[in-house]
Protein backbone atom coordinates (compact mmCIF):
# COMPACT_ATOMS: atom_id res chain seq x y z
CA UNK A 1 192.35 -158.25 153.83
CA UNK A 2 196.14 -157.62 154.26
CA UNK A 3 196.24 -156.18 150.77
CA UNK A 4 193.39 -153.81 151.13
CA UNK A 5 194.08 -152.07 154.34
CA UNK A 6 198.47 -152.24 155.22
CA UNK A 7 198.78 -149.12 157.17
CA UNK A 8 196.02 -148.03 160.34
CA UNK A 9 196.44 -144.73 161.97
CA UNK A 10 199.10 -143.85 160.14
CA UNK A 11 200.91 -145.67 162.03
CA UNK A 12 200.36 -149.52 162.56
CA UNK A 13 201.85 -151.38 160.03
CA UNK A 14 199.64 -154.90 159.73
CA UNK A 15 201.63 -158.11 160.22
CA UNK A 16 200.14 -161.70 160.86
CA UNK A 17 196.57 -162.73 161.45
CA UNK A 18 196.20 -164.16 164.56
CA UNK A 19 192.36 -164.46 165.31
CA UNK A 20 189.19 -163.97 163.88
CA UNK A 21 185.36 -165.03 164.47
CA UNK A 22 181.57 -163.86 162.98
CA UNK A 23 182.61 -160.17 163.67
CA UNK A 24 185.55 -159.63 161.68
CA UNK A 25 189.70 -160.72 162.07
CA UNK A 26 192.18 -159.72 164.66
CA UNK A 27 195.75 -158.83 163.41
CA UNK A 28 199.05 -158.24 164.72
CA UNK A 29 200.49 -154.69 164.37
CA UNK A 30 203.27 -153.10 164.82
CA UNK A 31 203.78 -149.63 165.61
CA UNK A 32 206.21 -147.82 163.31
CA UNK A 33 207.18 -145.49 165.56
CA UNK A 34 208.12 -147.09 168.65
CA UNK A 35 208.33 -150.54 167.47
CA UNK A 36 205.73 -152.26 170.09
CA UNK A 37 203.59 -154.64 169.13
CA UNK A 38 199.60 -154.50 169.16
CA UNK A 39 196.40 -156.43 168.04
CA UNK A 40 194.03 -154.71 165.77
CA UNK A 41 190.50 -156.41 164.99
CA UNK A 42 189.13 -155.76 161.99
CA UNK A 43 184.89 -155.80 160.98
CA UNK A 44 183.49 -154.91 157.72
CA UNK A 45 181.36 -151.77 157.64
CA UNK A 46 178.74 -153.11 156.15
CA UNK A 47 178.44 -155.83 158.99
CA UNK A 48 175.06 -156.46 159.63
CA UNK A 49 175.49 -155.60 163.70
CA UNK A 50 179.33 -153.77 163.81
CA UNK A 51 180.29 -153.71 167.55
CA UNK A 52 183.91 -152.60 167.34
CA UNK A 53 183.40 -148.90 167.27
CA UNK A 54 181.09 -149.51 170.62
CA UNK A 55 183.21 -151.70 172.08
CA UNK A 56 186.25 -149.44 171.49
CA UNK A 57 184.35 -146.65 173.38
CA UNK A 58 183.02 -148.68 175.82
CA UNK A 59 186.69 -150.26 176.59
CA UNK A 60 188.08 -146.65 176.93
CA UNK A 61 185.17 -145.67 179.60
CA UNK A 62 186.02 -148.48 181.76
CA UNK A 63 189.89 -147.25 182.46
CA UNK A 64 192.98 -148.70 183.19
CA UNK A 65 191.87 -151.23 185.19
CA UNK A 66 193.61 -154.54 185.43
CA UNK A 67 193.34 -156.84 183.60
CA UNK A 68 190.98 -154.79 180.36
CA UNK A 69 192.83 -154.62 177.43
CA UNK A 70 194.06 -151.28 176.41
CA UNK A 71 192.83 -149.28 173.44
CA UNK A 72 195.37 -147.20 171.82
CA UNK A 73 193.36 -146.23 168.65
CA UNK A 74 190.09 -147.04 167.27
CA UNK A 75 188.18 -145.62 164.16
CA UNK A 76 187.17 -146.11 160.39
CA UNK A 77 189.91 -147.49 157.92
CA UNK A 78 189.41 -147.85 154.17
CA UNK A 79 186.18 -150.43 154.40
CA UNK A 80 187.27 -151.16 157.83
CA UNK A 81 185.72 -150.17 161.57
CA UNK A 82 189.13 -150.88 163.50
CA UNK A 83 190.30 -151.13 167.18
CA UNK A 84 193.81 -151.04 167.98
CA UNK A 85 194.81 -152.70 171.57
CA UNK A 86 196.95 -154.02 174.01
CA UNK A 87 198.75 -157.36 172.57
CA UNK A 88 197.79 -160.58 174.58
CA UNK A 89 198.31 -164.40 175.01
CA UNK A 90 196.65 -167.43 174.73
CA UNK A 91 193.06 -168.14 175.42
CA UNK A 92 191.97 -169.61 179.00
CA UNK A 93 190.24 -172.47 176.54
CA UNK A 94 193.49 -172.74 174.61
CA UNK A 95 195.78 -173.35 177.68
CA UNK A 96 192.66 -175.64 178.86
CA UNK A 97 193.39 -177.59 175.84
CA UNK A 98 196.80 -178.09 176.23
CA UNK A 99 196.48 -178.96 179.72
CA UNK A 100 194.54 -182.22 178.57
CA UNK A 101 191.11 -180.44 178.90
CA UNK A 102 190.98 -179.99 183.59
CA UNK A 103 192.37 -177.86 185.61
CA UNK A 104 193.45 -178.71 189.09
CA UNK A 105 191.51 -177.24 191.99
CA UNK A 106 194.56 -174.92 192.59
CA UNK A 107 194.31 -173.18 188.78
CA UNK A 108 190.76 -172.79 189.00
CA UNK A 109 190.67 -170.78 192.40
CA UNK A 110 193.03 -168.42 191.05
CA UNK A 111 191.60 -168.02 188.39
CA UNK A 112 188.13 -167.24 190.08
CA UNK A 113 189.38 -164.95 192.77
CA UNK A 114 190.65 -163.17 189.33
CA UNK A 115 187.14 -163.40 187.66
CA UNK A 116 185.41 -161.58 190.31
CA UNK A 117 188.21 -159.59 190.81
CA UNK A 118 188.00 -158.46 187.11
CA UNK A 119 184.21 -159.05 186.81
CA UNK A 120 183.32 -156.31 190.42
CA UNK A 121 185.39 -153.82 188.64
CA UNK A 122 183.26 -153.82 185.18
CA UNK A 123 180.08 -153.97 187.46
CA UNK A 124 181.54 -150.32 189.32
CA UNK A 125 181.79 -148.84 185.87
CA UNK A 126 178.14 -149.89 185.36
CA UNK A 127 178.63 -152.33 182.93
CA UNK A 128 177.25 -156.10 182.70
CA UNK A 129 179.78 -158.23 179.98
CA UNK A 130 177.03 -160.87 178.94
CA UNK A 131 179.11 -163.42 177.10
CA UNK A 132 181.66 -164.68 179.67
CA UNK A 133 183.25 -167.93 178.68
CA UNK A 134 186.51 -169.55 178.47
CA UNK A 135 187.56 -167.93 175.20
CA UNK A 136 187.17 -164.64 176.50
CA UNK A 137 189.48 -164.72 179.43
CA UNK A 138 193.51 -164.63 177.94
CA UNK A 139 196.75 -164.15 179.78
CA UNK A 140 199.25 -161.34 179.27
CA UNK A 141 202.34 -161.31 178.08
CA UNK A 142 206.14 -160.57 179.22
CA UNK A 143 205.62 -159.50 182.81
CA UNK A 144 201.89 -160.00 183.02
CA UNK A 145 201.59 -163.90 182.14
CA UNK A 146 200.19 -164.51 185.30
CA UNK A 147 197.17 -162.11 185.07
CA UNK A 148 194.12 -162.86 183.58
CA UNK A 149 192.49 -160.18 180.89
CA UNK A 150 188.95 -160.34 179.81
CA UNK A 151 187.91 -159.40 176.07
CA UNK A 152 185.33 -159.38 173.63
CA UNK A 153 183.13 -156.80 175.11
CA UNK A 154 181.19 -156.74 172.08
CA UNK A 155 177.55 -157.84 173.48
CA UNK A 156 178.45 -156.10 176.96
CA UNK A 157 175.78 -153.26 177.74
CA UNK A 158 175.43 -150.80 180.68
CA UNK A 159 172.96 -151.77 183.21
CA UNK A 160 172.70 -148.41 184.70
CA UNK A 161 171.96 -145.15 183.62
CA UNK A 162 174.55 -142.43 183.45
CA UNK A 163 172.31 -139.79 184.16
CA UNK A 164 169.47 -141.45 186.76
CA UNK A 165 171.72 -144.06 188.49
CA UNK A 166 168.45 -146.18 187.82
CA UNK A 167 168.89 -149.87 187.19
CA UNK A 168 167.62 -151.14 183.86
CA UNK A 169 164.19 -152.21 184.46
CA UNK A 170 162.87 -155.61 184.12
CA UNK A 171 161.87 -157.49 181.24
CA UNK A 172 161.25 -160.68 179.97
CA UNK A 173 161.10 -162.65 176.27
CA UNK A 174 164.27 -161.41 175.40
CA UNK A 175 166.37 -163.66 173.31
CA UNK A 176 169.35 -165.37 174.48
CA UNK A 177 172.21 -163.34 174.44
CA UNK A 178 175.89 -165.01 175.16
CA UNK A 179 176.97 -168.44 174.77
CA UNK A 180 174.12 -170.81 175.28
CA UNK A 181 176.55 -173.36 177.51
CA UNK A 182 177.62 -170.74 180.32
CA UNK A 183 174.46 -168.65 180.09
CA UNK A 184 172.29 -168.53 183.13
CA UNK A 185 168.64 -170.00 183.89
CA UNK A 186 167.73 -166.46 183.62
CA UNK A 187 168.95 -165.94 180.21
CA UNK A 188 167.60 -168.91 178.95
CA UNK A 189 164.42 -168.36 180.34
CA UNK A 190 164.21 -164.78 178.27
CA UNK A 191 164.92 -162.06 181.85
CA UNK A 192 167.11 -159.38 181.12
CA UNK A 193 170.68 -159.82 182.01
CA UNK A 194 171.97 -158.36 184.92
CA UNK A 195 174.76 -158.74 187.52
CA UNK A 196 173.79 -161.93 188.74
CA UNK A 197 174.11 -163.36 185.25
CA UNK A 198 177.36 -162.87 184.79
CA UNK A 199 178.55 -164.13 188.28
CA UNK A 200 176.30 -167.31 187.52
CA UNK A 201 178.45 -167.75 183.76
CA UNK A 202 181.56 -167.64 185.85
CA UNK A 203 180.82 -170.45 188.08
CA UNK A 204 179.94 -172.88 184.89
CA UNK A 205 183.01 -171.83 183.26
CA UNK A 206 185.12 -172.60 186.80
CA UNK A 207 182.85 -175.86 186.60
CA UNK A 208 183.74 -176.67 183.40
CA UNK A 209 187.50 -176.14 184.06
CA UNK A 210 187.84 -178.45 187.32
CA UNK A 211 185.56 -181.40 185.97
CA UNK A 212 186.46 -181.25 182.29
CA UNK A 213 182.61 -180.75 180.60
CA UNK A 214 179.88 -179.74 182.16
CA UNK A 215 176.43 -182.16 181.92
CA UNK A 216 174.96 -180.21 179.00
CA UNK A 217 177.83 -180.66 176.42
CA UNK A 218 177.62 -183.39 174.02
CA UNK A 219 174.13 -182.74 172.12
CA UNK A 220 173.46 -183.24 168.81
CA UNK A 221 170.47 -181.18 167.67
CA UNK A 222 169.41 -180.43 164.37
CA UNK A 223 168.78 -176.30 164.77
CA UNK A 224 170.12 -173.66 166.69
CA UNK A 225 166.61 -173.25 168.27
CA UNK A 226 166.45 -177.16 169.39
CA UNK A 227 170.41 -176.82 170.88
CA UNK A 228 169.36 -173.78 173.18
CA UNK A 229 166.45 -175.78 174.48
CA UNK A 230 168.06 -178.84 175.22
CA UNK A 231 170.90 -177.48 177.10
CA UNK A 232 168.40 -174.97 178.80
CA UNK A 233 166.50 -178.39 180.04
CA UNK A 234 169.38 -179.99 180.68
CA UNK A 235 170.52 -176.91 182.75
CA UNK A 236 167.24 -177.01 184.78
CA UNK A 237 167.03 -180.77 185.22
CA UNK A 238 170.86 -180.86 187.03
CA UNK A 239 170.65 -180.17 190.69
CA UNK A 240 173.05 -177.63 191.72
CA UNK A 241 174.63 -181.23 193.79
CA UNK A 242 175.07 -183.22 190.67
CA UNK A 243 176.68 -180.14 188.72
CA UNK A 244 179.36 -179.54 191.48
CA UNK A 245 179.85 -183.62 192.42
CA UNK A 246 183.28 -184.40 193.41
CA UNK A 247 183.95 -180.46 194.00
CA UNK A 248 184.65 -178.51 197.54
CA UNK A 249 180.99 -177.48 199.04
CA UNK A 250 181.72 -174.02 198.60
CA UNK A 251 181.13 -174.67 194.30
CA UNK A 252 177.61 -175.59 195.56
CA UNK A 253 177.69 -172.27 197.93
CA UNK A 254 178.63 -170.23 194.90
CA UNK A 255 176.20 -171.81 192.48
CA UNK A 256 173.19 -171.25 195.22
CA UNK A 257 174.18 -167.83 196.04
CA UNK A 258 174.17 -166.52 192.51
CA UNK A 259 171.04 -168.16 191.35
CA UNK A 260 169.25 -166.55 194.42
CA UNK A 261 170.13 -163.00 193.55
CA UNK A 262 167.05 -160.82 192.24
CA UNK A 263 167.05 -158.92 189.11
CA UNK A 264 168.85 -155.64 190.92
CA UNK A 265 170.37 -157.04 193.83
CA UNK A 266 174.16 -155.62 194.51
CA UNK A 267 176.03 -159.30 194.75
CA UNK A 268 178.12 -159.63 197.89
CA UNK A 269 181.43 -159.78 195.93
CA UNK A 270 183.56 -160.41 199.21
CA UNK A 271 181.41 -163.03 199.96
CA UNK A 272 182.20 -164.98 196.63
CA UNK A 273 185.68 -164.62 196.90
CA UNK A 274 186.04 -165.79 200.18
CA UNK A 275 184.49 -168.96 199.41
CA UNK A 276 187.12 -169.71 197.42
CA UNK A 277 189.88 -168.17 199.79
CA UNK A 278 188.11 -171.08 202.29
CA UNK A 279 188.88 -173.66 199.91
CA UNK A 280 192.33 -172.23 199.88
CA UNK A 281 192.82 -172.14 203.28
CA UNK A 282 191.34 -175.43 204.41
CA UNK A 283 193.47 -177.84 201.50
CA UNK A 284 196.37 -175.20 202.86
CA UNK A 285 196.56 -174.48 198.54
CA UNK A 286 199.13 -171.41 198.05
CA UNK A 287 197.95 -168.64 195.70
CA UNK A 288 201.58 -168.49 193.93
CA UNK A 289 200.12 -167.49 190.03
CA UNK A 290 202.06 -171.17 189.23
CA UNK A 291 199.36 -172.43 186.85
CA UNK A 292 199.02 -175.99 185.42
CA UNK A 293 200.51 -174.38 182.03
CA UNK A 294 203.48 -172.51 184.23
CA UNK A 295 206.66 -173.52 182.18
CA UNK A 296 208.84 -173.58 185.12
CA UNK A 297 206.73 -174.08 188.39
CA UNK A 298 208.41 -174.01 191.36
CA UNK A 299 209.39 -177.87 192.86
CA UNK A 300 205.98 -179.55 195.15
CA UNK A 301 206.48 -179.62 198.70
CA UNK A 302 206.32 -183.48 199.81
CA UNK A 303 202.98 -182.58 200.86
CA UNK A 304 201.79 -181.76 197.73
CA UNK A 305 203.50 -184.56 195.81
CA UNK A 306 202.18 -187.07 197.94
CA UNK A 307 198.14 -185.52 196.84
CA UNK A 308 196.76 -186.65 199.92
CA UNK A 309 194.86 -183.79 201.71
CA UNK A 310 194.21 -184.38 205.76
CA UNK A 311 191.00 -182.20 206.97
CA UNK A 312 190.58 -181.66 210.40
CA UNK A 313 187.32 -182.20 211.93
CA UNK A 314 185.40 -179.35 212.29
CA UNK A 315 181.83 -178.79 213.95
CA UNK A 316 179.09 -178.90 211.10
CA UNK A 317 178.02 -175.77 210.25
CA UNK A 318 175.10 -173.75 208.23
CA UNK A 319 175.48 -171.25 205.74
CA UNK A 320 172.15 -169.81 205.07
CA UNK A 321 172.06 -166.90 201.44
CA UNK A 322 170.80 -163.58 202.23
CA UNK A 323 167.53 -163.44 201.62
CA UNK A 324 166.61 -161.21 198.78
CA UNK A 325 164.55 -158.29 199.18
CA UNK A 326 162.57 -158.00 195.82
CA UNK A 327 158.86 -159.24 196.18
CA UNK A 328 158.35 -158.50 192.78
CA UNK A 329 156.87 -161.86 190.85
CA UNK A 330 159.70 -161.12 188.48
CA UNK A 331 162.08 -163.28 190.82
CA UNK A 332 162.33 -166.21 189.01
CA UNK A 333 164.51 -168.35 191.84
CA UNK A 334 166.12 -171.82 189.95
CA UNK A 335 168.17 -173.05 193.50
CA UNK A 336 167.27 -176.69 193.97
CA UNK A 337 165.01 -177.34 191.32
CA UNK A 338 164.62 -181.02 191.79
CA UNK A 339 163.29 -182.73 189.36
CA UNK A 340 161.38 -181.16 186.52
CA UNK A 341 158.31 -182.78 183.50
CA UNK A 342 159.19 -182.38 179.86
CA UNK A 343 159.22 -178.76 179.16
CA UNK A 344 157.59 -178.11 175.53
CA UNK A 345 157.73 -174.07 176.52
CA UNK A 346 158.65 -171.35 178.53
CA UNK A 347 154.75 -170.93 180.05
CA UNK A 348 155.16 -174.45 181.47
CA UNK A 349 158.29 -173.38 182.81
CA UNK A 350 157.79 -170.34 184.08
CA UNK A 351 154.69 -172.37 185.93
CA UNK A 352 156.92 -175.13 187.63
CA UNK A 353 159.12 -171.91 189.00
CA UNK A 354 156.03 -170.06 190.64
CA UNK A 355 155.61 -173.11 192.57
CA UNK A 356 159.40 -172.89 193.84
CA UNK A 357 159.06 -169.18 194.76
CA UNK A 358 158.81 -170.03 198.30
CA UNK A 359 162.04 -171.66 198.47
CA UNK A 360 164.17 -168.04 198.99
CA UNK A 361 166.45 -169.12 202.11
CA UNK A 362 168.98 -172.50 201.21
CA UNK A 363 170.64 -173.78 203.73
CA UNK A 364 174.09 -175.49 202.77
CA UNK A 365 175.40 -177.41 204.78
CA UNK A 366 179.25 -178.86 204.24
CA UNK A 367 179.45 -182.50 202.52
CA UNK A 368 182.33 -184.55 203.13
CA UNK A 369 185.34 -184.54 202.08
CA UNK A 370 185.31 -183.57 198.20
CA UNK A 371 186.55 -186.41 195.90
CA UNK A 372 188.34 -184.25 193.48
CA UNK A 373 192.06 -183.88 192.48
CA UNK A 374 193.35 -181.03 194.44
CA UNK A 375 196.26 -180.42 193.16
């Protein structure tokens, strides 16, 4: 590819490959006027569904908020539909990796409190993401390694229209779109994404990152068709209790709270972040941007050292979800599904919900004192 295309924009010179996937490769460029560095990703034209041209524009309309990558050119080249952008670091799954696959309870609140952070500002630019997973969260560089950037926009769609302000209507037996292991019930079930979808992907992927794996990893089917099924039964069969075990309460709290949105609903954003400020607060956990990958953290107060975390006892409380307004039978509500009979398709499913469609209040109430490694 190097010796096709060498020069983009008349200006960035193409250096090293440093990425690449089913769309097309990412490069490192260098801009021969100023010097800087940049990433450039690279798809065919004759791709069967190109995305970077749409991505590019859709990257541009959401701004210069933090933490979205940058575009600083995008267009056609030679054979080439090409996006020039900000230069970033390693992957969330890379530095998960290295970090011998689990994140302390510390790393994964800040990187949540990021998530939604990142994810509310997307949703104000009426825009849903729809493939949120561990590779598409990376860290800056230079002065920015402790913020968190999200990428790969490619499958991300607006869920609002410009002109109306209407929400995208409802719809069902769509095809999965996303990443089969963080998509949600929803998803799986064939609903239109919306808001709530995304919110629900980021709790899996915090999941994932504080217990290691989450309980539908580690199947072996034959087909494509029989891998989406058996995670999306394995998904439905888990109780939100056994996903989170050995987690804070609030995981649960999150978990509930997204599942129990409807179709439209505005998520309480403030609300999900300050479930994880509680967890914070209450293991006395400071917010310092000193990940688990932090070259030179600052030194552990004895406190920490010693990993022992003393609660004080607190009256037991409720926290009930709003209640959602829709009465549509499009709510499909998956909180506390219990236990569920083989499912050979999505009628039988969809059956076994209706019968759970009177369960729209949960009421969480705190469990002891959480099991996991804090710190």
């Amino acid at each position: 590819m190097e010796g096709e295309l060498s020069i983009i924009g008349n200006k960035y010179q193409i250096g090293k490959r440093i990425g690449g996937g089913s769309f097309g490769q990412i490069f490192e460029v260098i801009d021969t006027e100023s010097q800087k560095h940049y990433a450039a990703k690279l798809e065919h034209i004759s791709h069967k569904s190109p995305q970077v041209i749409n991505e590019a524009k859709l990257l541009k309309s959401l701004g210069s908020s933090e933490g979205i990558p940058r575009v600083r050119w995008y267009g056609v080249q030679g054979r080439f539909n090409v996006m020039v952008m900000e230069l970033l670091g390693k992957s969330l799954e890379e530095l998960f990796n290295s970090c011998r696959r689990r994140f302390s309870i510390k790393t994964c609140l800040m990187l949540g409190l990021q998530f939604l952070e990142l994810i509310e500002a997307i949703h104000k630019k009426d825009v849903i993401h729809r493939d949120i997973k561990p590779e598409n969260y990376v860290m800056g560089i230079n002065k920015k390694t402790h913020l968190v950037y999200m990428i790969d926009f490619g499958l991300s769609k607006r869920f609002r229209d410009r002109v109306t302000n209407l929400h995208i209507p409802f719809k069902e037996n769509r095809n999965l779109v996303g990443t089969a292991r963080y998509a949600s019930i929803n998803n799986h079930i064939g609903v239109e994404q919306s808001r709530r979808d995304d919110l629900e992907s980021i709790g899996y992927v915090l999941i994932y990152f504080a217990k290691g794996n989450l309980p539908w990893q580690g199947n072996n089917p034959t087909n494509k068709h029989q891998k989406y099924h058996k995670i999306m039964e394995t998904k439905l069969r888990t109780s939100v209790g056994e996903l989170c075990r050995g987690l804070p309460q609030e995981f649960q709290n999150y978990i509930n709270y997204c599942r129990n949105l409807s179709f439209n609903s505005n998520p309480d954003y403030e609300y999900l972040k300050g479930l994880f400020k509680t967890v914070a607060a209450k293991f006395q956990i400071g917010m310092d941007k000193i990940y688990d990958w932090s070259e030179d953290p600052k030194p552990k107060s004895k406190k920490l050292e010693s990993r022992k975390v003393k609660r004080t006892k607190k009256k037991k409380s409720t926290l009930e979800v709003p209640e959602t307004n829709q009465k549509s039978s499009s709510v499909v509500n998956t909180c506390n599904l219990g236990k569920w009979p083989e499912f050979k398709d999505v009628t039988k499913i969809r059956l076994e919900l209706e019968k759970l469609k009177t369960r729209d209040k949960l009421e969480v109430t705190p469990d002891e004192k959480p099991s996991c490694t804090l710190f």
